[in-house]
PDBML (XML) file of the C-alpha atoms, coordinates in Angstrom:
<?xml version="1.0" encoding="UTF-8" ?>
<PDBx:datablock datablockName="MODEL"
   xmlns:PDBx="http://pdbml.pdb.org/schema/pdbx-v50.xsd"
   xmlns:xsi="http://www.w3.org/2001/XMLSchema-instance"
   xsi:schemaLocation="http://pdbml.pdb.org/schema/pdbx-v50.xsd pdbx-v50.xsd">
   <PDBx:atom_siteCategory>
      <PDBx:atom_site id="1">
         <PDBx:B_iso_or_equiv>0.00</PDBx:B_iso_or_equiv>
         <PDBx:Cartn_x>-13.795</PDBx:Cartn_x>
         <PDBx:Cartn_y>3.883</PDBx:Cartn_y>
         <PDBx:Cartn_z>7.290</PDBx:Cartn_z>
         <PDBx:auth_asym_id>A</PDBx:auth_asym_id>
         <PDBx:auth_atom_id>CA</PDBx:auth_atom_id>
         <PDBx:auth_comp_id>UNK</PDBx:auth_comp_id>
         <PDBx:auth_seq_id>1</PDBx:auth_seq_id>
         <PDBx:group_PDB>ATOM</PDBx:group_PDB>
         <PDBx:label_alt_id xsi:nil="true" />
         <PDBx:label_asym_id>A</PDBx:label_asym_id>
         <PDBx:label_atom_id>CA</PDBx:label_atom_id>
         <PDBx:label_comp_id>UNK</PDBx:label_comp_id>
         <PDBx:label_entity_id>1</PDBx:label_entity_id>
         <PDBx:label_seq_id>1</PDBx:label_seq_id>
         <PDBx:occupancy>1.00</PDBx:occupancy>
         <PDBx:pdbx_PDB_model_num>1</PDBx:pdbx_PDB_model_num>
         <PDBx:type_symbol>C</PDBx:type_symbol>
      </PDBx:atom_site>
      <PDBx:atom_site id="2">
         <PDBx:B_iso_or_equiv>0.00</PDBx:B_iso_or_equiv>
         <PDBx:Cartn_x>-15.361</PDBx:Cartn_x>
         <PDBx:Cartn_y>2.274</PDBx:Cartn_y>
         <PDBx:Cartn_z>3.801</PDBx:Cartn_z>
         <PDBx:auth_asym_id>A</PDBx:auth_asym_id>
         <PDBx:auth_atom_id>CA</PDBx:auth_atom_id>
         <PDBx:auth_comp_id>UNK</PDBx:auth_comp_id>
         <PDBx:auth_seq_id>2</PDBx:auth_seq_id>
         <PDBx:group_PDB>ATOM</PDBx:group_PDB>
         <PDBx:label_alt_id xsi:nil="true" />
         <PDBx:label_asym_id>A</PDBx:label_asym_id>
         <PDBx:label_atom_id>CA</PDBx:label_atom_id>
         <PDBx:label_comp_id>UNK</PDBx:label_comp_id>
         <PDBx:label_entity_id>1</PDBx:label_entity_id>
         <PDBx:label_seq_id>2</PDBx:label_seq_id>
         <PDBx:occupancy>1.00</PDBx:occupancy>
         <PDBx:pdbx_PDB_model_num>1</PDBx:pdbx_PDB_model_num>
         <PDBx:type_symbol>C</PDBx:type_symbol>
      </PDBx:atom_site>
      <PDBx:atom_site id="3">
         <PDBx:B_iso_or_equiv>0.00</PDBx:B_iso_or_equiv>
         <PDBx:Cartn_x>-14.320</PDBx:Cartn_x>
         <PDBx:Cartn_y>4.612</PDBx:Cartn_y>
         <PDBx:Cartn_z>1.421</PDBx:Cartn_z>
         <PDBx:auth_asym_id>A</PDBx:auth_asym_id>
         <PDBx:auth_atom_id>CA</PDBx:auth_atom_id>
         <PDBx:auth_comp_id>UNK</PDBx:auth_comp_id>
         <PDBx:auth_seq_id>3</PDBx:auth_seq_id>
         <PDBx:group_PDB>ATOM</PDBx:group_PDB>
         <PDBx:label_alt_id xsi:nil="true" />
         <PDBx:label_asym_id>A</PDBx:label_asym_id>
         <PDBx:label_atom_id>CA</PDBx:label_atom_id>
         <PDBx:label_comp_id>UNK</PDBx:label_comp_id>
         <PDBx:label_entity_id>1</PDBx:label_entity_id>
         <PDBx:label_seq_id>3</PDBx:label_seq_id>
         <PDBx:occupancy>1.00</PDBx:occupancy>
         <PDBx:pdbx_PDB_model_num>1</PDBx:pdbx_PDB_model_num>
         <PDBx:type_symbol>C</PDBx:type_symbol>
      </PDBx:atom_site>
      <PDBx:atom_site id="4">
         <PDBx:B_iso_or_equiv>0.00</PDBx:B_iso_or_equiv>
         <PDBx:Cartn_x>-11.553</PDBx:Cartn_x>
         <PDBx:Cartn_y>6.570</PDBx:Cartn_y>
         <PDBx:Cartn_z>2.755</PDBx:Cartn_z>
         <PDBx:auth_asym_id>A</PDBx:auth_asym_id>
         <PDBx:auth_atom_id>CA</PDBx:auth_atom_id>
         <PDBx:auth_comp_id>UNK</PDBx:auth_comp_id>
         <PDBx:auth_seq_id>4</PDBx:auth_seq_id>
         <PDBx:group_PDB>ATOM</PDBx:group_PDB>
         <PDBx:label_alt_id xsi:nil="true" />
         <PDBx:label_asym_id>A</PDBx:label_asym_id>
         <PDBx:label_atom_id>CA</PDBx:label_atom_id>
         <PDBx:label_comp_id>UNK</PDBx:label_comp_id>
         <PDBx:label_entity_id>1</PDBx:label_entity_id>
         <PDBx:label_seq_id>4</PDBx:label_seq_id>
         <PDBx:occupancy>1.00</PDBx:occupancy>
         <PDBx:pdbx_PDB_model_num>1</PDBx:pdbx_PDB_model_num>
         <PDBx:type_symbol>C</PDBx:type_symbol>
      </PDBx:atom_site>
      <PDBx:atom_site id="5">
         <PDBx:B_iso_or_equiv>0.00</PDBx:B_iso_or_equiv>
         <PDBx:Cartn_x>-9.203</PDBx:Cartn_x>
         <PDBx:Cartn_y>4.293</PDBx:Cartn_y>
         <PDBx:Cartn_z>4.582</PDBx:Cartn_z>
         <PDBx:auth_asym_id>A</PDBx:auth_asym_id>
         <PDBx:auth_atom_id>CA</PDBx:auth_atom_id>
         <PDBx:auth_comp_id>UNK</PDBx:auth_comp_id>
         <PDBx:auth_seq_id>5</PDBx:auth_seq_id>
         <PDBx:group_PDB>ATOM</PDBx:group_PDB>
         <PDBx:label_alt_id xsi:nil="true" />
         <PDBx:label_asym_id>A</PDBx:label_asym_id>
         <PDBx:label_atom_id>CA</PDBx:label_atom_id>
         <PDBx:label_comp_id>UNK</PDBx:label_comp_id>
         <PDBx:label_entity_id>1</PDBx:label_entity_id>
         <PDBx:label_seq_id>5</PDBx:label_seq_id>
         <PDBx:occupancy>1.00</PDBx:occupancy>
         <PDBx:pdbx_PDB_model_num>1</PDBx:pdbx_PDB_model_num>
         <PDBx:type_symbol>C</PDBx:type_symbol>
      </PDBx:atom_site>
      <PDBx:atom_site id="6">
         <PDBx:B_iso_or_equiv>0.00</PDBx:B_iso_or_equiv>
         <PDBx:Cartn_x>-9.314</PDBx:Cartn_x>
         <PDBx:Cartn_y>1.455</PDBx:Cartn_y>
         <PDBx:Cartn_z>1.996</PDBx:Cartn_z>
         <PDBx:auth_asym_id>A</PDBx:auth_asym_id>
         <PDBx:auth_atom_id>CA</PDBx:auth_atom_id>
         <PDBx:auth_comp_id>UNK</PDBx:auth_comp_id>
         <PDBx:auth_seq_id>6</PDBx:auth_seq_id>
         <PDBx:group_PDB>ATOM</PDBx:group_PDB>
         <PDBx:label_alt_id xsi:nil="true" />
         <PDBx:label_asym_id>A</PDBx:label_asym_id>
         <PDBx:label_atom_id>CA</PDBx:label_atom_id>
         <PDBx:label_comp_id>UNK</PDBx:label_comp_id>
         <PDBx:label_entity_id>1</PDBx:label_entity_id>
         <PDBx:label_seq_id>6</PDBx:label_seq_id>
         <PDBx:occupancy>1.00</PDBx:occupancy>
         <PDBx:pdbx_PDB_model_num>1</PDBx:pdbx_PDB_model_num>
         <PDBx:type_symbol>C</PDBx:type_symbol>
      </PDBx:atom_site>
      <PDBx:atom_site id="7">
         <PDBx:B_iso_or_equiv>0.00</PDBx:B_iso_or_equiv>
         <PDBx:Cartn_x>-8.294</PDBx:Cartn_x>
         <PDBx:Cartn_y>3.833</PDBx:Cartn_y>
         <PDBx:Cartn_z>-1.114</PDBx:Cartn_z>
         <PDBx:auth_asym_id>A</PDBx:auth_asym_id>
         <PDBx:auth_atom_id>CA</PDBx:auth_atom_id>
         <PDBx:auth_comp_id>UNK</PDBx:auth_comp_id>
         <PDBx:auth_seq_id>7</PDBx:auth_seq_id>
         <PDBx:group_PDB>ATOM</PDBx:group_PDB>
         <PDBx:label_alt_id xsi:nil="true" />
         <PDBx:label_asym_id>A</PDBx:label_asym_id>
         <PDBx:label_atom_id>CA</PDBx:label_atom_id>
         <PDBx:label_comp_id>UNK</PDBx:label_comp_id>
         <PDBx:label_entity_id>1</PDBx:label_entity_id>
         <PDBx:label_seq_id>7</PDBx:label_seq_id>
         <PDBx:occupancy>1.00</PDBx:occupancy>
         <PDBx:pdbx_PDB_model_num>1</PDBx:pdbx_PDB_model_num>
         <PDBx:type_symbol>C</PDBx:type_symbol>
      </PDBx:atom_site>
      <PDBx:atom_site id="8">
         <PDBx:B_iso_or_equiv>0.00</PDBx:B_iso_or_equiv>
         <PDBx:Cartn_x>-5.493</PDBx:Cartn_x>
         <PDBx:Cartn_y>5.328</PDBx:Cartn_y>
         <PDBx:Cartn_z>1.082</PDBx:Cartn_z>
         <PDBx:auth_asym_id>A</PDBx:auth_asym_id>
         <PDBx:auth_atom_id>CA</PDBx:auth_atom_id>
         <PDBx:auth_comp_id>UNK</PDBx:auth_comp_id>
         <PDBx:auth_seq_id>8</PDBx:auth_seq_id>
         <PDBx:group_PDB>ATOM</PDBx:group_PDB>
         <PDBx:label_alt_id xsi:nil="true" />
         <PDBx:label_asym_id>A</PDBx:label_asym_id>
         <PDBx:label_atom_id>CA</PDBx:label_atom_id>
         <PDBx:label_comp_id>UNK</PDBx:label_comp_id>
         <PDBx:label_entity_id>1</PDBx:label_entity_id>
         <PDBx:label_seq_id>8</PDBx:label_seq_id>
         <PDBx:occupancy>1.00</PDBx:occupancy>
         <PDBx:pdbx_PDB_model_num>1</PDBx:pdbx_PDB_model_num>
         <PDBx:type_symbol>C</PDBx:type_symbol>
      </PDBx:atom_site>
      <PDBx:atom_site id="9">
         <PDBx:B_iso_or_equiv>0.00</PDBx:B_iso_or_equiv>
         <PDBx:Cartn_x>-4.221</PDBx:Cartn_x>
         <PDBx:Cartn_y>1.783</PDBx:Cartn_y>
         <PDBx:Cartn_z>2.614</PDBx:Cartn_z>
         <PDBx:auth_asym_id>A</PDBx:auth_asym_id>
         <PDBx:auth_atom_id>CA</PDBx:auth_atom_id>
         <PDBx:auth_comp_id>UNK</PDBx:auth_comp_id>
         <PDBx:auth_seq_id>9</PDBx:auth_seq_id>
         <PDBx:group_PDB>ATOM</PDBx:group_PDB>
         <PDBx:label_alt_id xsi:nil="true" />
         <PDBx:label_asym_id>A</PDBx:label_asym_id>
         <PDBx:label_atom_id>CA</PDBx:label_atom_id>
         <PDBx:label_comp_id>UNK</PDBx:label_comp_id>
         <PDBx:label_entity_id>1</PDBx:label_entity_id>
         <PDBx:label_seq_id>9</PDBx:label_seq_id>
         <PDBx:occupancy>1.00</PDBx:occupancy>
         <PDBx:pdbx_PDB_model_num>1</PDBx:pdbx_PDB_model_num>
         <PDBx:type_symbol>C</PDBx:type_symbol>
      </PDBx:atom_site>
      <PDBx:atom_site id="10">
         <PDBx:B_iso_or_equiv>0.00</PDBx:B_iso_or_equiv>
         <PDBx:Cartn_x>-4.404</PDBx:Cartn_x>
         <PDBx:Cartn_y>0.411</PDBx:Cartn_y>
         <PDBx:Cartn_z>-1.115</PDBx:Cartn_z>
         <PDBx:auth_asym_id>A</PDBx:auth_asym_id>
         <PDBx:auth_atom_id>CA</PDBx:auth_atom_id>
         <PDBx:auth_comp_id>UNK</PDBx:auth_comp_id>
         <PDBx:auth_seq_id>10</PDBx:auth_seq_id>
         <PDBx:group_PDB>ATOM</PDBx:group_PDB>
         <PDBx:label_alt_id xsi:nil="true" />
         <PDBx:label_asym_id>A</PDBx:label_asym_id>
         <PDBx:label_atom_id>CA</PDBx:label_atom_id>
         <PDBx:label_comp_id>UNK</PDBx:label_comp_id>
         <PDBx:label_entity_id>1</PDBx:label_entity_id>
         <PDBx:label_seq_id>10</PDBx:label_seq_id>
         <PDBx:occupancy>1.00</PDBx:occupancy>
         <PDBx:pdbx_PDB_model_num>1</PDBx:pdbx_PDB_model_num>
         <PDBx:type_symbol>C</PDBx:type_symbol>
      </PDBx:atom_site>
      <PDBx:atom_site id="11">
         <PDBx:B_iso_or_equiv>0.00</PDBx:B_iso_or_equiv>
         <PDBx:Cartn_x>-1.682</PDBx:Cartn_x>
         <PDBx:Cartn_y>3.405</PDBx:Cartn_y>
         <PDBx:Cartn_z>-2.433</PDBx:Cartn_z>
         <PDBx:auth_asym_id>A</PDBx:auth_asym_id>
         <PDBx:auth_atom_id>CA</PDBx:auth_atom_id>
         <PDBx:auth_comp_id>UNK</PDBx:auth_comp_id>
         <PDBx:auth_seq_id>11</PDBx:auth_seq_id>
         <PDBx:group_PDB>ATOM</PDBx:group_PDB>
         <PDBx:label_alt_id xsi:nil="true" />
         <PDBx:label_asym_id>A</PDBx:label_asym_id>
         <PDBx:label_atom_id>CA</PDBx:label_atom_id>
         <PDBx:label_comp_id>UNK</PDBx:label_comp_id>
         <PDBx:label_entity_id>1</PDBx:label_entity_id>
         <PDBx:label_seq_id>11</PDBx:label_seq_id>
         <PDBx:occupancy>1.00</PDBx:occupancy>
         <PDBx:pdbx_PDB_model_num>1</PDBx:pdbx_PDB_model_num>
         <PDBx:type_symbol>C</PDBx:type_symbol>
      </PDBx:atom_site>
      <PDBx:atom_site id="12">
         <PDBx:B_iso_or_equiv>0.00</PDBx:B_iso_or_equiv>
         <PDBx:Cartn_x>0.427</PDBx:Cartn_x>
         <PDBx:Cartn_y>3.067</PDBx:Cartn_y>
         <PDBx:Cartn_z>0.817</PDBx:Cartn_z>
         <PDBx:auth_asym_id>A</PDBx:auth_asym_id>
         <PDBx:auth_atom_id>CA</PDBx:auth_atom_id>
         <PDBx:auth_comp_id>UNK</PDBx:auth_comp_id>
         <PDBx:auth_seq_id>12</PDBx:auth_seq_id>
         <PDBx:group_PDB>ATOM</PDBx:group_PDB>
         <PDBx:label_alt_id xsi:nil="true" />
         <PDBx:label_asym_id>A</PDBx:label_asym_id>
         <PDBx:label_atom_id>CA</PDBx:label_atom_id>
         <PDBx:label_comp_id>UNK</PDBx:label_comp_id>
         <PDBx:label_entity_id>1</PDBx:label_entity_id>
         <PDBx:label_seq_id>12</PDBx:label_seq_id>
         <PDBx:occupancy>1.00</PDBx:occupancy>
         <PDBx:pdbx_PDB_model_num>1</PDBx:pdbx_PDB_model_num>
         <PDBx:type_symbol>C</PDBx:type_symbol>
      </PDBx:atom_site>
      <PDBx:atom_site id="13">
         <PDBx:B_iso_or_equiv>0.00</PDBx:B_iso_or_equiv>
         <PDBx:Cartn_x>0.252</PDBx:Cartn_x>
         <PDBx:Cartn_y>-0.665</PDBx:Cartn_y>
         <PDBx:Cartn_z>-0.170</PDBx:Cartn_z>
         <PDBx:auth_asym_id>A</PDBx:auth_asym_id>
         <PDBx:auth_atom_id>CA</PDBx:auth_atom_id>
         <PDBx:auth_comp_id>UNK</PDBx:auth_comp_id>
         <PDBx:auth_seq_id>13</PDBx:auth_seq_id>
         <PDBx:group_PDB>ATOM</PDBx:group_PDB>
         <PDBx:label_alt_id xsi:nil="true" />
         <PDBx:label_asym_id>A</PDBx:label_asym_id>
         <PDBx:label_atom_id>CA</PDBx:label_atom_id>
         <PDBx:label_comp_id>UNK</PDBx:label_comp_id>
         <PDBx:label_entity_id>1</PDBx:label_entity_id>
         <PDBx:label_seq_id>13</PDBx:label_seq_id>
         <PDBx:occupancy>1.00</PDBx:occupancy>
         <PDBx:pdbx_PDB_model_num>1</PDBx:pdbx_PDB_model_num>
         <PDBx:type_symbol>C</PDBx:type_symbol>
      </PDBx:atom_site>
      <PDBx:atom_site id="14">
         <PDBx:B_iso_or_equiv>0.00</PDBx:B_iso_or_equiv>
         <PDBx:Cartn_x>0.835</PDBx:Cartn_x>
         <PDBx:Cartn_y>0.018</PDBx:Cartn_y>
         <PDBx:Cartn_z>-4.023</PDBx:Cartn_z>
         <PDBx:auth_asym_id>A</PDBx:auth_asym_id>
         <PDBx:auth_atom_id>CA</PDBx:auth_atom_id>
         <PDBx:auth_comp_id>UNK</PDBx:auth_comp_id>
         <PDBx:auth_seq_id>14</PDBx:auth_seq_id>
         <PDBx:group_PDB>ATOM</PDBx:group_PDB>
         <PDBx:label_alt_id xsi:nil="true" />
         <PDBx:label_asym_id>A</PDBx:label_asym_id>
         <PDBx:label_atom_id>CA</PDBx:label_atom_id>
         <PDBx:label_comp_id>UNK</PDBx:label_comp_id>
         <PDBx:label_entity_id>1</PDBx:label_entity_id>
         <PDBx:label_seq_id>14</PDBx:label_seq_id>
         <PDBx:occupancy>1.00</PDBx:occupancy>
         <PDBx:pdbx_PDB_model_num>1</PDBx:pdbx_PDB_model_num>
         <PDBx:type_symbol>C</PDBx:type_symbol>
      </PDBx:atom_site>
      <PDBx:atom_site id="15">
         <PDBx:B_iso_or_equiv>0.00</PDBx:B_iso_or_equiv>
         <PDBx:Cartn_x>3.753</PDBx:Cartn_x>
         <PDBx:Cartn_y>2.001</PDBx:Cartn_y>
         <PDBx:Cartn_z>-3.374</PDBx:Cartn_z>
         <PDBx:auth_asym_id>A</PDBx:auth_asym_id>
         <PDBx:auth_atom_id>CA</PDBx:auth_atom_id>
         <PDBx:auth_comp_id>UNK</PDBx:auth_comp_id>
         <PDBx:auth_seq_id>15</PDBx:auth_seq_id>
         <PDBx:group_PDB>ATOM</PDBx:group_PDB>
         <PDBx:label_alt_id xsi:nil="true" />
         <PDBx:label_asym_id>A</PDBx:label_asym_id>
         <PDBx:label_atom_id>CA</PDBx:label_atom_id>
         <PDBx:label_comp_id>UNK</PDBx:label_comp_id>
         <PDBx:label_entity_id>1</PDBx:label_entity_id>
         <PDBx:label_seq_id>15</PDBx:label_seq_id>
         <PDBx:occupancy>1.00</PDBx:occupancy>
         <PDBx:pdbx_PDB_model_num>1</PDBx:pdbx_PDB_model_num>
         <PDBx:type_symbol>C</PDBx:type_symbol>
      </PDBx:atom_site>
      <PDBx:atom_site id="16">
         <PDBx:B_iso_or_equiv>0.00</PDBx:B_iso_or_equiv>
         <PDBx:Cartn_x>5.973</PDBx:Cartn_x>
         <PDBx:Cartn_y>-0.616</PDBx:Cartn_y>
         <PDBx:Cartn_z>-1.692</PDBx:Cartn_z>
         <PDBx:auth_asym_id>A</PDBx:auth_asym_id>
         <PDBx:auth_atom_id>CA</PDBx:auth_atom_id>
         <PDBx:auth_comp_id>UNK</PDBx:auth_comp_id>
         <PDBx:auth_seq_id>16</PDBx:auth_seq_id>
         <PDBx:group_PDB>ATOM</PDBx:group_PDB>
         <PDBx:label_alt_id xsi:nil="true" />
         <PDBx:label_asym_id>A</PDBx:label_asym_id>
         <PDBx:label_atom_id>CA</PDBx:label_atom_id>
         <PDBx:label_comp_id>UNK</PDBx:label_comp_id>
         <PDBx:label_entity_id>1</PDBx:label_entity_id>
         <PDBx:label_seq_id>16</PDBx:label_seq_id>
         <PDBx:occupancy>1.00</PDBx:occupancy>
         <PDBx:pdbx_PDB_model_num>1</PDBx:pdbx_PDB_model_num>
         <PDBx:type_symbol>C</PDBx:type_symbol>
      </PDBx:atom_site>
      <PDBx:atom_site id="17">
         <PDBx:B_iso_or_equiv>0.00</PDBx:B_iso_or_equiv>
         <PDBx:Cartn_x>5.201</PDBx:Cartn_x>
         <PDBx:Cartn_y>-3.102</PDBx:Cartn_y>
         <PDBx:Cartn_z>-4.743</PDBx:Cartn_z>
         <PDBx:auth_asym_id>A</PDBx:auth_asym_id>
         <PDBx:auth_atom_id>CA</PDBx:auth_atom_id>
         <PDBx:auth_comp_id>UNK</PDBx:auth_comp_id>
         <PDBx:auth_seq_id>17</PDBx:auth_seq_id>
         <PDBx:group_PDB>ATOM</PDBx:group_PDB>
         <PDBx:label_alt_id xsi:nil="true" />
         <PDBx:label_asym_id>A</PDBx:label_asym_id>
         <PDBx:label_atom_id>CA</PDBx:label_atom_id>
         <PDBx:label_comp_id>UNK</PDBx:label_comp_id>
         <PDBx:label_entity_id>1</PDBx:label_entity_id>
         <PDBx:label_seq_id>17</PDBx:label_seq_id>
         <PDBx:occupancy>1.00</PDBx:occupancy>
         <PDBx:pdbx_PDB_model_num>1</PDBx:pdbx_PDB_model_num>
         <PDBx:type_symbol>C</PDBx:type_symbol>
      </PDBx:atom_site>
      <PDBx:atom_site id="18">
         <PDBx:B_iso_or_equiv>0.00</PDBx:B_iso_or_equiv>
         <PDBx:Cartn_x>8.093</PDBx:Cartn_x>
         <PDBx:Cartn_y>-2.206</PDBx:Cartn_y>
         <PDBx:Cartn_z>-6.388</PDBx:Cartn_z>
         <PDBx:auth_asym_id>A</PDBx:auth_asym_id>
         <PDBx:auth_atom_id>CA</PDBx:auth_atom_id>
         <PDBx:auth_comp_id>UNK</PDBx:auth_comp_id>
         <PDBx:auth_seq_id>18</PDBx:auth_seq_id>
         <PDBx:group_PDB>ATOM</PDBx:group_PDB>
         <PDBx:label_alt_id xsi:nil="true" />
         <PDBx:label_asym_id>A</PDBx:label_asym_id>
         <PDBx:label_atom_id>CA</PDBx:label_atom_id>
         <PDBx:label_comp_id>UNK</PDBx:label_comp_id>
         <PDBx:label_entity_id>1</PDBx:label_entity_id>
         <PDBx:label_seq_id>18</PDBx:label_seq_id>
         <PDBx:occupancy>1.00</PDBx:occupancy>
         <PDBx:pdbx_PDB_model_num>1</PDBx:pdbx_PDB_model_num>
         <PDBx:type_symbol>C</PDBx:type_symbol>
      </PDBx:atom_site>
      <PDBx:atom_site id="19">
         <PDBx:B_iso_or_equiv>0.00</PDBx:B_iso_or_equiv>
         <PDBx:Cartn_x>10.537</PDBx:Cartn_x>
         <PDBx:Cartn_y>-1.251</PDBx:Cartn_y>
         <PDBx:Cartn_z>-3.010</PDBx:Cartn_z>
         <PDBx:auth_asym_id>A</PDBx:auth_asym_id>
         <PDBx:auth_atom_id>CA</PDBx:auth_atom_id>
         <PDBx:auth_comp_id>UNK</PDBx:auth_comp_id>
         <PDBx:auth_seq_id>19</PDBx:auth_seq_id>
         <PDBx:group_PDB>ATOM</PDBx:group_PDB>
         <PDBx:label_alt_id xsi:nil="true" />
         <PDBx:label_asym_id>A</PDBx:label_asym_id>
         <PDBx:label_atom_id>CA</PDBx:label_atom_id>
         <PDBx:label_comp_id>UNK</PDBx:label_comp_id>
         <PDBx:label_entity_id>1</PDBx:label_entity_id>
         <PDBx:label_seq_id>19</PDBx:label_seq_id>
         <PDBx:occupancy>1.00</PDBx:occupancy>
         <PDBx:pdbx_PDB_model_num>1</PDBx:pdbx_PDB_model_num>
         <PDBx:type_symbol>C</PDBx:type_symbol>
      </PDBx:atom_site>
      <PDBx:atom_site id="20">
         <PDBx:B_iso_or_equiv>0.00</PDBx:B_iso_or_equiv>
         <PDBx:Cartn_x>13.984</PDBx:Cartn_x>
         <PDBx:Cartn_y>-2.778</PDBx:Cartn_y>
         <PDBx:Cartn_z>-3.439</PDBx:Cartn_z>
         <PDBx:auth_asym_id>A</PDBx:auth_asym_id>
         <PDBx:auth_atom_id>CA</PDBx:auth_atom_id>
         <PDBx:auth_comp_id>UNK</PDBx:auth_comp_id>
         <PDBx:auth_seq_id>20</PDBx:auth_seq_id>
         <PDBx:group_PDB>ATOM</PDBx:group_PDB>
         <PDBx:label_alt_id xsi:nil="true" />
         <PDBx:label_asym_id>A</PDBx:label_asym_id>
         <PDBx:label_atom_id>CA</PDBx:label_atom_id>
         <PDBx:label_comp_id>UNK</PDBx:label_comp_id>
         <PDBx:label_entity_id>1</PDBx:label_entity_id>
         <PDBx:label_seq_id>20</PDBx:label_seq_id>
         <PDBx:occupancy>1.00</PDBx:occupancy>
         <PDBx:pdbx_PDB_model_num>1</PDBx:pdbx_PDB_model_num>
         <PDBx:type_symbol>C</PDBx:type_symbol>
      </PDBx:atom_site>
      <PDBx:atom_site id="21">
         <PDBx:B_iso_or_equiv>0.00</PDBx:B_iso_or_equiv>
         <PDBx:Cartn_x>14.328</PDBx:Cartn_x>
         <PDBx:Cartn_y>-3.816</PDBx:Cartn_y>
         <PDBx:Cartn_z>0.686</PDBx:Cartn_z>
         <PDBx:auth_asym_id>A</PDBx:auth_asym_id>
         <PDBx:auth_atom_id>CA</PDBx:auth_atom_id>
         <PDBx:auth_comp_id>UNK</PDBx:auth_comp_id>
         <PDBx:auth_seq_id>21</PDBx:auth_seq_id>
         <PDBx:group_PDB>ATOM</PDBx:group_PDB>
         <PDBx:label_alt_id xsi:nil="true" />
         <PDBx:label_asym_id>A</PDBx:label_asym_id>
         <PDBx:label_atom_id>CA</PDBx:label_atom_id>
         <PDBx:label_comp_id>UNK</PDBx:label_comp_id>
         <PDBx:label_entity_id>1</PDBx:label_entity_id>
         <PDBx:label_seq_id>21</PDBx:label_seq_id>
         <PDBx:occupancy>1.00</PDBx:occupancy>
         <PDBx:pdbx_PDB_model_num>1</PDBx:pdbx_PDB_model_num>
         <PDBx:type_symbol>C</PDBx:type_symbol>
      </PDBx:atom_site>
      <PDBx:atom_site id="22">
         <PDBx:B_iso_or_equiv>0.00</PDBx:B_iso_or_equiv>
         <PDBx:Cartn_x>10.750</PDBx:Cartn_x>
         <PDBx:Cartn_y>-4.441</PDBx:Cartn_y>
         <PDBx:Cartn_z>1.754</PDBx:Cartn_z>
         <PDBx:auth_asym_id>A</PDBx:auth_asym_id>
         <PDBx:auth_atom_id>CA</PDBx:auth_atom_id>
         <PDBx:auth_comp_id>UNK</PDBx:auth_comp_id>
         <PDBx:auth_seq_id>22</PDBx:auth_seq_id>
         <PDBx:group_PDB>ATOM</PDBx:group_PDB>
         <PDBx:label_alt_id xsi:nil="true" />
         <PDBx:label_asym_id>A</PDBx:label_asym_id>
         <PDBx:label_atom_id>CA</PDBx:label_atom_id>
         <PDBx:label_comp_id>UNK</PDBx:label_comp_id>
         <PDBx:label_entity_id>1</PDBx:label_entity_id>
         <PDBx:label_seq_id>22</PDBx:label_seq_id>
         <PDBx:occupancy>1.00</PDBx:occupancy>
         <PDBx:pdbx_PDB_model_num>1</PDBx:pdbx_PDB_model_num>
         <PDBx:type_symbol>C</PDBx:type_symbol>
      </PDBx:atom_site>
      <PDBx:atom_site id="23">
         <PDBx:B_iso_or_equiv>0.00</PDBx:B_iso_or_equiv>
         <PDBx:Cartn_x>10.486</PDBx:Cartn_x>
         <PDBx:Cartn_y>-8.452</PDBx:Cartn_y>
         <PDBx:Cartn_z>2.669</PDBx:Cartn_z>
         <PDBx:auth_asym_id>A</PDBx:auth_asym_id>
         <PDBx:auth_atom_id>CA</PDBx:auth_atom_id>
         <PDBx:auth_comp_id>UNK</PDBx:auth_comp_id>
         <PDBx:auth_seq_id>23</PDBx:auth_seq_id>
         <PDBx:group_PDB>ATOM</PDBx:group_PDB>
         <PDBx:label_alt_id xsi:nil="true" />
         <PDBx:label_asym_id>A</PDBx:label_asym_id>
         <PDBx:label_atom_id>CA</PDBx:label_atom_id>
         <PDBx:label_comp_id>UNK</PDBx:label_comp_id>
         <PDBx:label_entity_id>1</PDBx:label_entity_id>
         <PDBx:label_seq_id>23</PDBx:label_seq_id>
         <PDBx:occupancy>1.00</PDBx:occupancy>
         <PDBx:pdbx_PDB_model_num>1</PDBx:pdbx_PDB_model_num>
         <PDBx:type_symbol>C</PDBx:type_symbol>
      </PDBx:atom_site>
      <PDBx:atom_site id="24">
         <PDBx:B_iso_or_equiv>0.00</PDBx:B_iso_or_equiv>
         <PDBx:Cartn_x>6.575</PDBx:Cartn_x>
         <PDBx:Cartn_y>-8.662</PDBx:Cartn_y>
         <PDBx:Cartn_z>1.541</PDBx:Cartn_z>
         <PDBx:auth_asym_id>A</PDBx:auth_asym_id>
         <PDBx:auth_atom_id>CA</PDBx:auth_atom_id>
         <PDBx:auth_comp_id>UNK</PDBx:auth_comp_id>
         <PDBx:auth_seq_id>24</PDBx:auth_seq_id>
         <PDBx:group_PDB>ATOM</PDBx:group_PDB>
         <PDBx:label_alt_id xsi:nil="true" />
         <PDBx:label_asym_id>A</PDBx:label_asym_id>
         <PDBx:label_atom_id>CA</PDBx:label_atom_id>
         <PDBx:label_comp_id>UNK</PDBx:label_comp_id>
         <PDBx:label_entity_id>1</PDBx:label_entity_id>
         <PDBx:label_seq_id>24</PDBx:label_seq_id>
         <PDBx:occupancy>1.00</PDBx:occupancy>
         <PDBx:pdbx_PDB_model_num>1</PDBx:pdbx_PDB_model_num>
         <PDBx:type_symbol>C</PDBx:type_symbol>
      </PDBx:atom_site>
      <PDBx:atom_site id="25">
         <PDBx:B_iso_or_equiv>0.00</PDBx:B_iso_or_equiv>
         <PDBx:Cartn_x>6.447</PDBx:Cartn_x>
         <PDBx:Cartn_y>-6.944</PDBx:Cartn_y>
         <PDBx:Cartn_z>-1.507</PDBx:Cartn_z>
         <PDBx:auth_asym_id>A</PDBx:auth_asym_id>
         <PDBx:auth_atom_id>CA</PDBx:auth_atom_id>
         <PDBx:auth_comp_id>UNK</PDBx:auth_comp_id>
         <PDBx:auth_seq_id>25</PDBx:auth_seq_id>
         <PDBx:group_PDB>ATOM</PDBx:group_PDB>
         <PDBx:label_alt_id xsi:nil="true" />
         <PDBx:label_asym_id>A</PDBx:label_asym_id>
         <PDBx:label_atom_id>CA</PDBx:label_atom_id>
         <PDBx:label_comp_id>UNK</PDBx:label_comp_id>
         <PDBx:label_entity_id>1</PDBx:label_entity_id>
         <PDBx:label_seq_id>25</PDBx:label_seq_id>
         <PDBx:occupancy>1.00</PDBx:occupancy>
         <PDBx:pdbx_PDB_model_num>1</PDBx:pdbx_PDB_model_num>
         <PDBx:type_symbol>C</PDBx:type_symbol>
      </PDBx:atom_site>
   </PDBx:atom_siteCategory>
</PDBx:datablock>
C-alpha cells in the first residue's frame, strides 16, 4: 500500500498523459 500501489497508480496515470480520447489528461 505505500510503496507499491503509488509507483504502479503513478505509470497507469503517466501513460494516459499523452492519450488522444481521454477527457482528463
Amino acid at each position: 500500500q505505500t510503496r507499491l500501489l503509488p509507483a504502479a497508480a503513478g505509470q497507469m496515470a503517466f501513460e494516459a498523459t499523452r492519450c488522444s480520447h481521454s477527457t482528463t489528461n
